[in-house]
C-alpha atoms as a PDB file:
ATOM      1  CA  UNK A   1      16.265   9.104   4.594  1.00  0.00           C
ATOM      2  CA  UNK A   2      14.989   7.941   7.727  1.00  0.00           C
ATOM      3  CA  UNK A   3      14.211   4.156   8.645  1.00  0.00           C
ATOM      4  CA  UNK A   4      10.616   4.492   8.767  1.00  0.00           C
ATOM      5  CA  UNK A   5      11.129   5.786   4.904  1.00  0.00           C
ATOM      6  CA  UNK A   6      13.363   3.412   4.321  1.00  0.00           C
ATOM      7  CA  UNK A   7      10.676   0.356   5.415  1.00  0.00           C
ATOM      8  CA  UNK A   8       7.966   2.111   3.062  1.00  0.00           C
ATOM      9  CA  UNK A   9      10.613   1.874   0.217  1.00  0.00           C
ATOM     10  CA  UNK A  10      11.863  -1.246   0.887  1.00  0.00           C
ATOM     11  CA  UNK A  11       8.223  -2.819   0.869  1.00  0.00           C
ATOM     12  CA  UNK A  12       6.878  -1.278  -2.550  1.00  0.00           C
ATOM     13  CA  UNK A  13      10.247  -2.629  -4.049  1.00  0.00           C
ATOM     14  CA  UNK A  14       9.448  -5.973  -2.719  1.00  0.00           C
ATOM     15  CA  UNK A  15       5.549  -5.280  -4.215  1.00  0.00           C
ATOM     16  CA  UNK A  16       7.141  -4.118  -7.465  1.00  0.00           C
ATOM     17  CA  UNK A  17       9.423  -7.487  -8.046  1.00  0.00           C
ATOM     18  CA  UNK A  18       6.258  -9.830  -6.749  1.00  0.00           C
ATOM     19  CA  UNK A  19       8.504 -10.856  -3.409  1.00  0.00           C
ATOM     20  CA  UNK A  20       5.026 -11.767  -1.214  1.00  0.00           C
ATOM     21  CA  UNK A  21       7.928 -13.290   1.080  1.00  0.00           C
ATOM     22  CA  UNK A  22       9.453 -10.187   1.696  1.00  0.00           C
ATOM     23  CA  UNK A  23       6.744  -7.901   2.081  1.00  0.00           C
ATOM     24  CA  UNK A  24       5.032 -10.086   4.688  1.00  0.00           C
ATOM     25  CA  UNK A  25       8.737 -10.111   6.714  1.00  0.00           C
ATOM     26  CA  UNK A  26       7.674  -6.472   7.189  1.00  0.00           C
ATOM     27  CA  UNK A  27       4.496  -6.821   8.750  1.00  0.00           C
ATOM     28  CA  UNK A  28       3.014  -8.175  12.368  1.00  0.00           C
ATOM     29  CA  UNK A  29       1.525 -12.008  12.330  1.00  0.00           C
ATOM     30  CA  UNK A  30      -1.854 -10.008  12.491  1.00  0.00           C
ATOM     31  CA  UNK A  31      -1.436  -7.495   9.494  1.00  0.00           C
ATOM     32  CA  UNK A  32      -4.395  -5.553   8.550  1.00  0.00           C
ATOM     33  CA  UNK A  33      -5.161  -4.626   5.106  1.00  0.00           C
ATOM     34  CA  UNK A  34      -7.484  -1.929   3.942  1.00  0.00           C
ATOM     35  CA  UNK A  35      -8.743  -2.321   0.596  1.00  0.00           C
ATOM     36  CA  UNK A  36      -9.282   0.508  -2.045  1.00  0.00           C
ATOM     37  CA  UNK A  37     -12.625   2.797  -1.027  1.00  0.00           C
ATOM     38  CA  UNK A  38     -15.012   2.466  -4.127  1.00  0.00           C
ATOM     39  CA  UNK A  39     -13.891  -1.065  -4.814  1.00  0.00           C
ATOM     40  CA  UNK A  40     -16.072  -4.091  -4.671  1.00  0.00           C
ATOM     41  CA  UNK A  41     -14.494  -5.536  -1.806  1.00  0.00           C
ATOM     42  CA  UNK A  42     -13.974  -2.007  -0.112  1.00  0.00           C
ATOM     43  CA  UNK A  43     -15.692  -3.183   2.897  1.00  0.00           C
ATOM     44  CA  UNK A  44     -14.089  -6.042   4.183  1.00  0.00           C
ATOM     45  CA  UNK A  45     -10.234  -5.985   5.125  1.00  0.00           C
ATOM     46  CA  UNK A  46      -7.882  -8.578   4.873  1.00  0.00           C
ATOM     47  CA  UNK A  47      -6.386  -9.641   8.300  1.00  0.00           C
ATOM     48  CA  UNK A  48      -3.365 -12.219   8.904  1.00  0.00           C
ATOM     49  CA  UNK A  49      -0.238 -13.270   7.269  1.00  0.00           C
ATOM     50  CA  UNK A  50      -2.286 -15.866   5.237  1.00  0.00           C
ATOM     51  CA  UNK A  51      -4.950 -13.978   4.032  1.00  0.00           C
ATOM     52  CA  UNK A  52      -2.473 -10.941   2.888  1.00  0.00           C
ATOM     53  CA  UNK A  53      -0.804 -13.530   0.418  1.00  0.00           C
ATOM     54  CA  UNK A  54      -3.909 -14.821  -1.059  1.00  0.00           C
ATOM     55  CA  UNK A  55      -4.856 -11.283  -1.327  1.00  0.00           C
ATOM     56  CA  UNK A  56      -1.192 -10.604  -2.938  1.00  0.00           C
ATOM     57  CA  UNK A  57      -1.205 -13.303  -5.687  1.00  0.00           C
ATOM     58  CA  UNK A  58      -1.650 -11.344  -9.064  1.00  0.00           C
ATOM     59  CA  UNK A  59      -5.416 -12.765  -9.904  1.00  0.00           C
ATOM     60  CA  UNK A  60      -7.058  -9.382 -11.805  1.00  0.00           C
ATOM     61  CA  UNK A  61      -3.519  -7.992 -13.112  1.00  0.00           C
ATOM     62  CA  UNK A  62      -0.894  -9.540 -15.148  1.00  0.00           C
ATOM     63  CA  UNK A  63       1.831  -6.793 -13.918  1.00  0.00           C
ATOM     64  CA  UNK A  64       1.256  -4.177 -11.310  1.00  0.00           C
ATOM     65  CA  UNK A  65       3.328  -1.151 -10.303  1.00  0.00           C
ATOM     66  CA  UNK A  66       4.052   1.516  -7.603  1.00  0.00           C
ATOM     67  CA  UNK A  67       6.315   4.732  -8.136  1.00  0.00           C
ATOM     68  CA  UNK A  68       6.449   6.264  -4.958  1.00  0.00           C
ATOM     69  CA  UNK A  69       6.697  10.224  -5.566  1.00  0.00           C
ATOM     70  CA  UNK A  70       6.314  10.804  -1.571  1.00  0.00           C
ATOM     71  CA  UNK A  71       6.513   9.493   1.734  1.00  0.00           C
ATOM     72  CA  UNK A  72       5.646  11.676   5.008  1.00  0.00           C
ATOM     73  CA  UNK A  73       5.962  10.333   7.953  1.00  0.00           C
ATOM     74  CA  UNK A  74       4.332  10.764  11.979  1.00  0.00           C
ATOM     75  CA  UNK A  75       4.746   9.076  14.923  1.00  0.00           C
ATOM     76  CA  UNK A  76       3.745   4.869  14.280  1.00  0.00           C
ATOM     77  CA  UNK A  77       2.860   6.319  10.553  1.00  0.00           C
ATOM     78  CA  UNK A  78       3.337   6.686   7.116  1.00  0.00           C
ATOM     79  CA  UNK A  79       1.726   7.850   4.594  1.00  0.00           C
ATOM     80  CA  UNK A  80       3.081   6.733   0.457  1.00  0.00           C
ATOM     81  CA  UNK A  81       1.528   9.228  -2.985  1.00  0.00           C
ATOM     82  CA  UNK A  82       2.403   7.073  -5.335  1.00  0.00           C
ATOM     83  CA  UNK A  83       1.576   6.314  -9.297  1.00  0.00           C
ATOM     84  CA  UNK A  84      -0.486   2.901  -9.701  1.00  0.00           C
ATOM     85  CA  UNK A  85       0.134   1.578 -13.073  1.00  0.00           C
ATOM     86  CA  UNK A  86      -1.489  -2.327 -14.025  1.00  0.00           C
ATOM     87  CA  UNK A  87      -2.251  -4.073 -17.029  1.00  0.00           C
ATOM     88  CA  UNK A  88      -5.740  -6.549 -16.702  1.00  0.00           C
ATOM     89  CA  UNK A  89      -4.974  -9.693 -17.346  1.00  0.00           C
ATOM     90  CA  UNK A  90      -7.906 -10.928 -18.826  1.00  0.00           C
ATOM     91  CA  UNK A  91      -8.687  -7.249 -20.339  1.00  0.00           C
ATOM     92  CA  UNK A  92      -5.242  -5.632 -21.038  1.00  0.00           C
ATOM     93  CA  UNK A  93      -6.478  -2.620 -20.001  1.00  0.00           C
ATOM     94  CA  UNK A  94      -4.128  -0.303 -18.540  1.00  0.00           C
ATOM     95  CA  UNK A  95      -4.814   1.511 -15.503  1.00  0.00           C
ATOM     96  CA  UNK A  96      -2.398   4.376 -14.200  1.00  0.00           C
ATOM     97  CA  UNK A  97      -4.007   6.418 -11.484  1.00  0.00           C
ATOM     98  CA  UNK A  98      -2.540   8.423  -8.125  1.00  0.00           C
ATOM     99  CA  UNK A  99      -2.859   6.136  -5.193  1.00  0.00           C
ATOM    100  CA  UNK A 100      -2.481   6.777  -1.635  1.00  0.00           C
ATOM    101  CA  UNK A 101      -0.945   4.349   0.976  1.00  0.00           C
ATOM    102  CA  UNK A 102      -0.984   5.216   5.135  1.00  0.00           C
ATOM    103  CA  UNK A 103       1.240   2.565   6.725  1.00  0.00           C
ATOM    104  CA  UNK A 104       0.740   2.375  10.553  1.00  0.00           C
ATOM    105  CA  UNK A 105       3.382   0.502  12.366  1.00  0.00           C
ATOM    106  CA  UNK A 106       4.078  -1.454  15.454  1.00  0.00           C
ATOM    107  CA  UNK A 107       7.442  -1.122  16.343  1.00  0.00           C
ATOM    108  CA  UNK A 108       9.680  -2.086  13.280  1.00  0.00           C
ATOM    109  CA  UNK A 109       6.668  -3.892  11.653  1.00  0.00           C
ATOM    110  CA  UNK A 110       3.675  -3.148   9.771  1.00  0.00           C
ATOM    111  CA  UNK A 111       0.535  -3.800  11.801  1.00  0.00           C
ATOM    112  CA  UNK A 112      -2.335  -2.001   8.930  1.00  0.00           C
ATOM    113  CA  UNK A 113      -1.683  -0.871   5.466  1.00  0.00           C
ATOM    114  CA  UNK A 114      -4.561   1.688   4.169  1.00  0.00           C
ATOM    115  CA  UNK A 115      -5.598   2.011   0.154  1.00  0.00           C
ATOM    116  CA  UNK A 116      -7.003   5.064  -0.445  1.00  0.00           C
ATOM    117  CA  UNK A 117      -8.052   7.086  -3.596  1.00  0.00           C
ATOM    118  CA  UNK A 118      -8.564  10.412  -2.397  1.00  0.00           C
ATOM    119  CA  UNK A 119      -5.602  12.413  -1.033  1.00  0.00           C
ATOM    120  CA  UNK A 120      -7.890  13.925   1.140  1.00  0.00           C
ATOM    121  CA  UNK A 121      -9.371  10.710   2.555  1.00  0.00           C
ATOM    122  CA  UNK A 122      -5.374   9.746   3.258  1.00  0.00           C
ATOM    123  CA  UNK A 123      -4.370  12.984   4.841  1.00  0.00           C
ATOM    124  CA  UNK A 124      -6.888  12.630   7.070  1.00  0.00           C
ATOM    125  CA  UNK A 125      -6.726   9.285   8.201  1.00  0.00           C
ATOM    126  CA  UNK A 126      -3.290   9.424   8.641  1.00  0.00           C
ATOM    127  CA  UNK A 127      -3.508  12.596  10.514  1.00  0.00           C
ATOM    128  CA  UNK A 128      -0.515  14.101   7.914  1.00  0.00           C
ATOM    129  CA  UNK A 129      -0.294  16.315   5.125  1.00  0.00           C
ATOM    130  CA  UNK A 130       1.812  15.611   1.872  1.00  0.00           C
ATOM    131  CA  UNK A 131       3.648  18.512   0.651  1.00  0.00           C
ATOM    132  CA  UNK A 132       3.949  18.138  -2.753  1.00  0.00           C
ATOM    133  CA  UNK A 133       0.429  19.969  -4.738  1.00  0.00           C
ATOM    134  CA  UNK A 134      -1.547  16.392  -5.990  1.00  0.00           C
END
């Protein structure tokens, strides 16, 4: 597994357990996140250390998890398919949907993280394919 895989992994696991400490170790002091497309913040990003923890704190979902089924990697990128599963936490309503997750990286650090819902959309952004039929 190469390091750049290894980062990817080591982030989701530190998603999965809530560690907001730990992912943010992995990422520049100006980390860029890209919300979901077809959300109803989809337009504006999240920038900074700050911001990305506010945005972190589990407000809409009382748990939240990512399986990652594959990682492919370029040069400065990465690009996660994963499973999404979260339970509302006003709602309890489940949701379990494919996700996709382009990682761009500066150095050993993550400078942007990308949500997207259409493999497509990923692939393309990322300027990789994923090998495995979605």
């Amino acid at each position: 597994m190469s390091e750049l895989t290894q980062r990817v992994r080591a982030g989701v696991d530190a998603f999965n357990r809530g560690d907001v400490e730990a992912m943010l170790s992995m990422c520049t002091d100006d980390v860029e996140i890209k919300r979901i497309d077809g959300s109803p913040d989809a337009g504006h990003a999240v920038r900074g250390r700050e911001a990305t923890a506010e945005w972190l704190k589990p407000v809409v979902f009382a748990d939240q998890h990512l399986e990652v089924l594959e990682i492919v990697e370029g040069v400065d990128v990465a690009a996660a398919r994963a499973i999404f599963t979260a339970t509302g936490r006003g709602s309890g309503v489940e949701i379990n949907l494919e996700a996709y997750i382009v990682y761009r990286m500066d150095g050993d650090l993550v400078r942007r993280i990308e949500n997207w819902r259409r493999r497509e959309d990923a692939e393309r952004a990322a300027g990789l394919r994923f090998s495995a039929p979605g």
